[in-house]
Protein backbone atom coordinates (compact mmCIF):
# COMPACT_ATOMS: atom_id res chain seq x y z
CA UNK A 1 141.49 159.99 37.72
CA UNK A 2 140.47 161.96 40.40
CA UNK A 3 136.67 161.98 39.28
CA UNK A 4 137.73 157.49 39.73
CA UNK A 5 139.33 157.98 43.12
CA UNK A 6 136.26 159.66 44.65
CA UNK A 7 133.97 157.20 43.10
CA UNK A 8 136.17 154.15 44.28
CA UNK A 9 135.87 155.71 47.87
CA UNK A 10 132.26 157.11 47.87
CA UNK A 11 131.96 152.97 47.00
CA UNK A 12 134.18 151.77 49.40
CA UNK A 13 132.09 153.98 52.11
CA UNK A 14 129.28 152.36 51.34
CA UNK A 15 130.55 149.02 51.16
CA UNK A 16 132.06 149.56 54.73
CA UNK A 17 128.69 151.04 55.71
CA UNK A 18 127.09 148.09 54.61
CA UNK A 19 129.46 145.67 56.46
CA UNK A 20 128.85 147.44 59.01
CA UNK A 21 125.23 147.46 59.21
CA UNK A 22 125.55 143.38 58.05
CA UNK A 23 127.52 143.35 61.40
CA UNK A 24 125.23 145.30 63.78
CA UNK A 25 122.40 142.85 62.45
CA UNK A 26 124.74 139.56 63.36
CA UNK A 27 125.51 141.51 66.36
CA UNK A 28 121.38 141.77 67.58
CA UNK A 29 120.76 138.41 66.08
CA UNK A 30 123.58 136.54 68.18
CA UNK A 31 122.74 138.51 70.98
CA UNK A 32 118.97 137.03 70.63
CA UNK A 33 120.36 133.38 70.25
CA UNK A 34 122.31 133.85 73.74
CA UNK A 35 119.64 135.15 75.10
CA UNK A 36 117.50 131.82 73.89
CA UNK A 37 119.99 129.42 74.36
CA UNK A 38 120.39 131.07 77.92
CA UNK A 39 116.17 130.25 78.45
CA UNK A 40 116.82 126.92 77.31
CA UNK A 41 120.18 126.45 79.74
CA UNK A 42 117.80 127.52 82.66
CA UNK A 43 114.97 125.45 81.47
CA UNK A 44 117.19 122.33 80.90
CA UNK A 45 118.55 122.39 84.66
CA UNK A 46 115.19 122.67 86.05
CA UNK A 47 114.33 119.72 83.92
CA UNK A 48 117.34 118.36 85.38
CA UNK A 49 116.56 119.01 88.84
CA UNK A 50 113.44 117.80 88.33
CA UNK A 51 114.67 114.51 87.17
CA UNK A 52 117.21 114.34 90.01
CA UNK A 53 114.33 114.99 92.41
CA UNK A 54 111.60 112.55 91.06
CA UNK A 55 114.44 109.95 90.96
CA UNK A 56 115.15 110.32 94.51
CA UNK A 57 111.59 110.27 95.26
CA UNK A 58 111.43 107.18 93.08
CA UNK A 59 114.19 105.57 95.35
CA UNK A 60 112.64 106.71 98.78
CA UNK A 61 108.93 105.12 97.06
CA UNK A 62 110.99 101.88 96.27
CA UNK A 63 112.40 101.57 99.24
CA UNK A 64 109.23 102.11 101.32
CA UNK A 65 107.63 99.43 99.28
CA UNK A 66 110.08 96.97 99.96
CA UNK A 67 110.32 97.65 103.81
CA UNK A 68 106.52 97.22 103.72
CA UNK A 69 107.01 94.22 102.23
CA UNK A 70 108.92 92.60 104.61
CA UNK A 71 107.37 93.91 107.45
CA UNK A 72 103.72 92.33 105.58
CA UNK A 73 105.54 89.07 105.02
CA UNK A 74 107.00 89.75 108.81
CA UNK A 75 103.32 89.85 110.12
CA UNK A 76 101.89 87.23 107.88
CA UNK A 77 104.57 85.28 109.51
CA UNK A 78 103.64 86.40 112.72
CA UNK A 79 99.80 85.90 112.68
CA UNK A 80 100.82 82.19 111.35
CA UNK A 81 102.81 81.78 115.06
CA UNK A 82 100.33 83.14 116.85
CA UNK A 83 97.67 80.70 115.28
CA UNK A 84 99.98 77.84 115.67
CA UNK A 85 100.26 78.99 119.56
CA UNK A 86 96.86 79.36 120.14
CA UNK A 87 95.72 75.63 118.47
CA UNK A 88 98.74 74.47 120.55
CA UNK A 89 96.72 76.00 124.21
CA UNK A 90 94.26 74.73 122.94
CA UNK A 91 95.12 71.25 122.48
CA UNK A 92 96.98 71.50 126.01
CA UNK A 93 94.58 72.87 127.54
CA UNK A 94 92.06 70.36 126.43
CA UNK A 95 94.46 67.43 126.97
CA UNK A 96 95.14 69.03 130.49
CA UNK A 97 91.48 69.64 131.07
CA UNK A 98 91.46 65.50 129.98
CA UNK A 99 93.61 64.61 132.39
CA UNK A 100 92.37 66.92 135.65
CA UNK A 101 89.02 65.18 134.76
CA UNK A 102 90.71 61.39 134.51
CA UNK A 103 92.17 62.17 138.09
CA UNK A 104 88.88 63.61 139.65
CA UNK A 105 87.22 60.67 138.66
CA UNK A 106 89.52 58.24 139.85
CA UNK A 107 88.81 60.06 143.09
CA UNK A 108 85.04 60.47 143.07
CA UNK A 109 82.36 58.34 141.49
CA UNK A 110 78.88 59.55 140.33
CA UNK A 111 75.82 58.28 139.54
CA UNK A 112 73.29 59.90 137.07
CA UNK A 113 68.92 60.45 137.84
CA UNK A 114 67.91 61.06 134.84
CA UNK A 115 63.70 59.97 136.13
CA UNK A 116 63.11 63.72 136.43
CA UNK A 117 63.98 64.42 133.16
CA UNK A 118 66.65 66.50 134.37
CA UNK A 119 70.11 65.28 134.13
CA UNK A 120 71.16 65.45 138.12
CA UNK A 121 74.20 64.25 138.92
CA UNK A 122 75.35 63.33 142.58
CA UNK A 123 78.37 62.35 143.99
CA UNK A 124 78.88 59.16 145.91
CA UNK A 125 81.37 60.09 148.68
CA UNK A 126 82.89 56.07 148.82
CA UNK A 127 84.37 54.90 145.63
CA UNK A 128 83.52 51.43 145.65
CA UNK A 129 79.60 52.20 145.75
């Protein structure tokens, strides 16, 4: 009985030694998994920032490319009014020139000698000559 007693504890020892050592190894290995899953944590918010960061930069990009949009369609609008101005001076100025050169010659009268085979024109101070 006694010879049973210390077998049944020299067992029991080594069944709590075991148990022991099974929990020292779950110990280490959870302690590696932390220390993984705390990599990953840091690697998934840089990943994170990242994201945050190239989706701002995204927005800012977009944005630019729509304000440089408007200001193209701005100046294609502008070099349109500035063409339409300049045909419009131009047609006044010509129909202006027109008319300046209507009045002079209302006022003066020339006659043409072209016997030189030069074009000389001289003005006739009287109109009705």
């Amino acid at each position: 009985m006694v010879k049973d007693l210390s077998t049944k504890i020299t067992d029991t020892r080594q069944n709590v030694a075991t148990v022991k050592s099974d929990i020292d190894g779950m110990r280490s290995k959870r302690d590696a998994i932390v220390g993984e899953t705390s990599v990953y944590s840091v690697k998934v918010k840089e990943q994170n920032n990242r994201i945050i960061q190239s989706t701002q930069e995204k927005a800012r990009l977009e944005k630019l490319v729509a304000e440089n949009e408007v200001k193209r369609i701005q100046l294609k609008q502008l070099r349109e009014k500035l063409q339409n101005k300049r045909a419009e001076v131009r047609r006044n100025s010509f129909s202006l020139f027109i008319q300046l050169l209507e009045k002079y010659l209302k006022m003066q009268t020339f006659t043409f000698n072209f016997s030189s085979g030069r074009s000389k024109a001289t003005r006739i101070l009287s109109p009705g000559n």
